[in-house]
Protein backbone atom coordinates (compact mmCIF):
# COMPACT_ATOMS: atom_id res chain seq x y z
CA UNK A 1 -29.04 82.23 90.65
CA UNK A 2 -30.48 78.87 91.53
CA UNK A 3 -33.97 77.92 89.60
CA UNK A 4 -37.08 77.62 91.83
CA UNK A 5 -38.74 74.86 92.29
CA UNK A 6 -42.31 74.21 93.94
CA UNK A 7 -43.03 70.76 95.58
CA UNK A 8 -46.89 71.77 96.03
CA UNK A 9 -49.30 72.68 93.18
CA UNK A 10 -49.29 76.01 91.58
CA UNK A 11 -50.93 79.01 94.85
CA UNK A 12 -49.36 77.11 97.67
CA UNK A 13 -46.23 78.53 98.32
CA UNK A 14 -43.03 76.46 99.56
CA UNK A 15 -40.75 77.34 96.91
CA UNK A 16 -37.52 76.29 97.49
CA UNK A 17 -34.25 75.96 96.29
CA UNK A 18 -33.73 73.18 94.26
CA UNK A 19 -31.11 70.96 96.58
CA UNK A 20 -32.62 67.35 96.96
CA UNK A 21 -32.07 67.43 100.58
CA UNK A 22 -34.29 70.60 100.63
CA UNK A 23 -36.76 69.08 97.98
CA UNK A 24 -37.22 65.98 99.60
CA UNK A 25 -37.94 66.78 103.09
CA UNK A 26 -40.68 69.26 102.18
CA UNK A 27 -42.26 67.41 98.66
CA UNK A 28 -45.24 65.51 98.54
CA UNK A 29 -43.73 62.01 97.54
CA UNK A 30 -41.34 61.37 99.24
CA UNK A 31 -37.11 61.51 97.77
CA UNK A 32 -37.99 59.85 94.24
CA UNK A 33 -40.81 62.78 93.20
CA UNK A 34 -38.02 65.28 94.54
CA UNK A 35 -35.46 63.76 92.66
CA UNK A 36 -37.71 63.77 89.32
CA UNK A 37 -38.76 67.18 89.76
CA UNK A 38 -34.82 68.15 90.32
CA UNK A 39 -34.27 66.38 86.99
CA UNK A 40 -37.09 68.27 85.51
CA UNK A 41 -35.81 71.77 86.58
CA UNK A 42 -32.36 71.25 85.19
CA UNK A 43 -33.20 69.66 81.84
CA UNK A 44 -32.74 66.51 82.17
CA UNK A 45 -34.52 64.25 79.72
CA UNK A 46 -34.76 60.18 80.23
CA UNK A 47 -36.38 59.64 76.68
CA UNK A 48 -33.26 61.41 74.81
CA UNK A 49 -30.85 59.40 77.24
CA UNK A 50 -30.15 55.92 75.37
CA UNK A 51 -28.23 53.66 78.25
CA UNK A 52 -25.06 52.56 76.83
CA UNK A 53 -24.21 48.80 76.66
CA UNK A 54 -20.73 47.49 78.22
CA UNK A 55 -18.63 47.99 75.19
CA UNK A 56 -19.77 51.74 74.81
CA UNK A 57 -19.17 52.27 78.33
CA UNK A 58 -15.28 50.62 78.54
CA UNK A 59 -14.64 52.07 75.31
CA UNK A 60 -15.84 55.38 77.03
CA UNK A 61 -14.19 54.73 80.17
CA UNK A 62 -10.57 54.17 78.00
CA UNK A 63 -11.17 57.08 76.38
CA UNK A 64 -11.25 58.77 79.65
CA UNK A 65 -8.41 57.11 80.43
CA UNK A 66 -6.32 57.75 77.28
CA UNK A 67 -7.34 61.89 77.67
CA UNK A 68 -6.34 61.69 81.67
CA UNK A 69 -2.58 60.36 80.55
CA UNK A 70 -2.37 62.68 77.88
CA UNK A 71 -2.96 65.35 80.03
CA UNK A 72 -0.65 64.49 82.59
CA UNK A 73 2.22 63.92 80.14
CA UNK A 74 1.49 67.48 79.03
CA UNK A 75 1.38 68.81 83.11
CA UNK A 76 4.80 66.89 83.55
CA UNK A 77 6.11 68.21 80.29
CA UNK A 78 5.90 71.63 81.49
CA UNK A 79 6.66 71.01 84.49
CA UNK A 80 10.58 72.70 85.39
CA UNK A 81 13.09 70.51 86.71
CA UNK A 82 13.66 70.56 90.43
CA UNK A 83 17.09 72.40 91.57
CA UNK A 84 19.42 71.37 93.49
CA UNK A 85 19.41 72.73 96.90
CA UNK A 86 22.79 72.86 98.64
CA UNK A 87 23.06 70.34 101.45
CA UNK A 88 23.87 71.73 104.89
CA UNK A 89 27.30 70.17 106.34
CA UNK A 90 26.93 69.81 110.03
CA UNK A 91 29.72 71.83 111.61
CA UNK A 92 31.20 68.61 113.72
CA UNK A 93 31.38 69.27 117.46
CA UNK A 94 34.20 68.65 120.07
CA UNK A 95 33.59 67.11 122.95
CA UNK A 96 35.55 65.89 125.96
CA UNK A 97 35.28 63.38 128.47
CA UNK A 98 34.70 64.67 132.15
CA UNK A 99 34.56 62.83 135.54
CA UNK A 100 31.09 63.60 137.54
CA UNK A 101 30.03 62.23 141.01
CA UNK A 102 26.65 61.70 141.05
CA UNK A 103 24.38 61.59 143.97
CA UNK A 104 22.06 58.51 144.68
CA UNK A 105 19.03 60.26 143.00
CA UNK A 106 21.44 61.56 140.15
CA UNK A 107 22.09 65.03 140.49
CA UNK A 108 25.31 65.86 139.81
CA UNK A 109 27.02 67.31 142.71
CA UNK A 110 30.91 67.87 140.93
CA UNK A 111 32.53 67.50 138.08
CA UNK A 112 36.45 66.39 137.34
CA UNK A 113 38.75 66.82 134.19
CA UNK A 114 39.59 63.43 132.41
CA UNK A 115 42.96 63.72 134.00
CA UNK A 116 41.92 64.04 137.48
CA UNK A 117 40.08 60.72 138.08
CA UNK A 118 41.96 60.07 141.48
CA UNK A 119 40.56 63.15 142.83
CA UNK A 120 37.34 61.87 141.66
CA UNK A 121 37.13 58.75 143.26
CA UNK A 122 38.50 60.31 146.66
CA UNK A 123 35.85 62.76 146.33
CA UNK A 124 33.11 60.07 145.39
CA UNK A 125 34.43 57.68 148.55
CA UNK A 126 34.33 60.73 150.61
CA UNK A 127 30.89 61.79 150.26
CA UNK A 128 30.21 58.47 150.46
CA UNK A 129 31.59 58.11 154.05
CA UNK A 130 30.26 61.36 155.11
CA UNK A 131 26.41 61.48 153.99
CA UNK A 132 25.87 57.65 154.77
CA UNK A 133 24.48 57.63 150.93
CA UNK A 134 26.52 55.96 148.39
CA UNK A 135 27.72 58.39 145.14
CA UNK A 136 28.92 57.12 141.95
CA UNK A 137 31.50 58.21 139.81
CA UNK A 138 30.58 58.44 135.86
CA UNK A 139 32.41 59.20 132.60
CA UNK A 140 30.16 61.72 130.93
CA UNK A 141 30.58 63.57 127.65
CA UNK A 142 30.73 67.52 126.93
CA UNK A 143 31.30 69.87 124.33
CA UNK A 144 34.50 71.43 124.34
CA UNK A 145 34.29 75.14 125.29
């Protein structure tokens, strides 16, 4: 359970938890009495708190450091190898050339076998001559069936 803590003198009421935004907007004070009060209630103690000059804190930091790589040597240590996964051949498809005349907004209208491109043109020229609008003739690939 979170500790209490009151921002007014003792009888007033607003306790609170103790979360600095929640401190701070309702403490006499202003953010920096909330935050010393917050430091208060969870023991904190600036007299027994020496700061540490730079060599203490990079030898502190390397030590860090040194404990961080250990640790992940150990995680990839016991860590089982990947297996491999069998990779999926892709089953090759047939296809096969087909002749299809193809209207001026390209729909198709027919299609032809690869041998049958003279009936393919004549078709083409025909609905050509016949709807005033001129079709085109196109190689187009298709699976086999």
């Amino acid at each position: 359970m979170a500790r209490k803590i009151s921002c007014f003198p003792a009888g007033r009421g607003g306790e609170i938890e103790n979360t600095l935004p929640g401190i701070a907007n309702r403490c006499r004070g202003g953010f920096h009495v909330a935050l010393e009060r917050l430091r208060r209630a969870s023991g904190y103690n600036g007299a027994h708190m020496a700061r540490m000059s730079n060599r203490d804190r990079i030898a502190h930091a390397a030590a860090e450091a040194k404990a961080a790589a250990e640790e992940k040597a150990a995680k990839k240590a016991t860590k089982k190898p990947a297996t491999a996964r069998p990779k999926r051949t892709a089953v090759p498809v047939r296809m096969k050339i087909v002749w299809d005349v193809m209207s001026p907004t390209g729909v198709k209208v027919k299609t032809f076998a690869y041998p049958d491109k003279e009936l393919a043109e004549a078709e083409t020229e025909s609905l050509s001559r016949t709807t005033g609008r001129s079709h085109v003739l196109r190689a187009n690939k298709v699976p086999m069936e």
